[in-house]
Protein backbone atom coordinates (compact mmCIF):
# COMPACT_ATOMS: atom_id res chain seq x y z
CA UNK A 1 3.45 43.30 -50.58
CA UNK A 2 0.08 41.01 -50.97
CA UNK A 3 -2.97 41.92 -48.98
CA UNK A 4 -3.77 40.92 -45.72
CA UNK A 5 -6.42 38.58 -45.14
CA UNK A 6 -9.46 39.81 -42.81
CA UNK A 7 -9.76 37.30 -39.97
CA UNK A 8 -13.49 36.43 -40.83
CA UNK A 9 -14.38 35.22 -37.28
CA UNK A 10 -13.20 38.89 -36.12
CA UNK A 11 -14.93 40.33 -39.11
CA UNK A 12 -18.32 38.96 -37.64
CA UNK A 13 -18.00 40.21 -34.05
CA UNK A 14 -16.54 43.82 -34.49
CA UNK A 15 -18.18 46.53 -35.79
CA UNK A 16 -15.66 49.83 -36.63
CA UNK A 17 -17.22 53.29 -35.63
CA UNK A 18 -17.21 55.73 -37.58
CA UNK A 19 -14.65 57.55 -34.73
CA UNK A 20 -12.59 54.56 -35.13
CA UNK A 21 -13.52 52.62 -31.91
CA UNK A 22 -14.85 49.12 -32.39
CA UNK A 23 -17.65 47.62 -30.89
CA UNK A 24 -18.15 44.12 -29.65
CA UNK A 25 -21.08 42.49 -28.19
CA UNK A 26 -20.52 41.24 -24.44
CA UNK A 27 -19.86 37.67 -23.74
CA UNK A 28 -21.87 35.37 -20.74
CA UNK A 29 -25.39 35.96 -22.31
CA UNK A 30 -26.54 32.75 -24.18
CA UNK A 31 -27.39 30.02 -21.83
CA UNK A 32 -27.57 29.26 -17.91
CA UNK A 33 -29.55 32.62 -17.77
CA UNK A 34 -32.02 31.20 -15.38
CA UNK A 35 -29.78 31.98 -12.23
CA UNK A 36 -28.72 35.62 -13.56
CA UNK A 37 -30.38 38.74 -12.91
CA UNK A 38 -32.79 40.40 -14.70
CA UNK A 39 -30.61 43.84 -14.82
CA UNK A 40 -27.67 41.78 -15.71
CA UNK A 41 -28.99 40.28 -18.59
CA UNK A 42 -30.56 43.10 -19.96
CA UNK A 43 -26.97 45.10 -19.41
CA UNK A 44 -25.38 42.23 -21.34
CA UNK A 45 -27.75 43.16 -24.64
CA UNK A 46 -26.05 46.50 -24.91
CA UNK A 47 -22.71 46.79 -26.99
CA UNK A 48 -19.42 47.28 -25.51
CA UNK A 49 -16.66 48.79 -26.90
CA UNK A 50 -13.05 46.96 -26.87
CA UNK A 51 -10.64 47.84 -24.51
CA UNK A 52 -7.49 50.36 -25.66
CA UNK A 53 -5.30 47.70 -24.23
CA UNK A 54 -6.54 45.32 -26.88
CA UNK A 55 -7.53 46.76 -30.06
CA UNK A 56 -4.03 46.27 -31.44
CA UNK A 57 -4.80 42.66 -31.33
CA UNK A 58 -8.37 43.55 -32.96
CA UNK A 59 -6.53 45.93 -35.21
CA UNK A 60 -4.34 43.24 -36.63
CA UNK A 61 -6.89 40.39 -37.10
CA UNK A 62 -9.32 43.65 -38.87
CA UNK A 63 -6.56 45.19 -41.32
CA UNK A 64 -9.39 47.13 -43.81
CA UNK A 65 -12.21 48.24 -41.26
């Protein structure tokens, strides 16, 4: 069997823990921030973590993280 490509676009947003969760950064936070909240922004700087639901989709497009 060849390898599997990493999907580099994935590659860049996802991070793999060391636990084997993966981390994502949180959408809605680079423009039009003039009419959100301060709390809301300042939540949207943390990391998130992908839902279980989806990371067989991330798991496919990440094959070797």
């Amino acid at each position: 069997m060849p390898k599997i490509k990493t999907n580099r676009g994935a590659a860049k947003r996802f991070k793999v823990t060391g636990s084997g969760k993966v981390v994502r950064s949180k959408a809605f936070a680079n423009h039009i921030l003039t009419k959100k909240k301060r709390k809301r922004k300042r939540n949207l700087r943390k990391a998130g973590l992908v839902d279980s639901t989806n990371m067989k989709q991330v798991a496919r497009l990440l094959p070797y993280h």
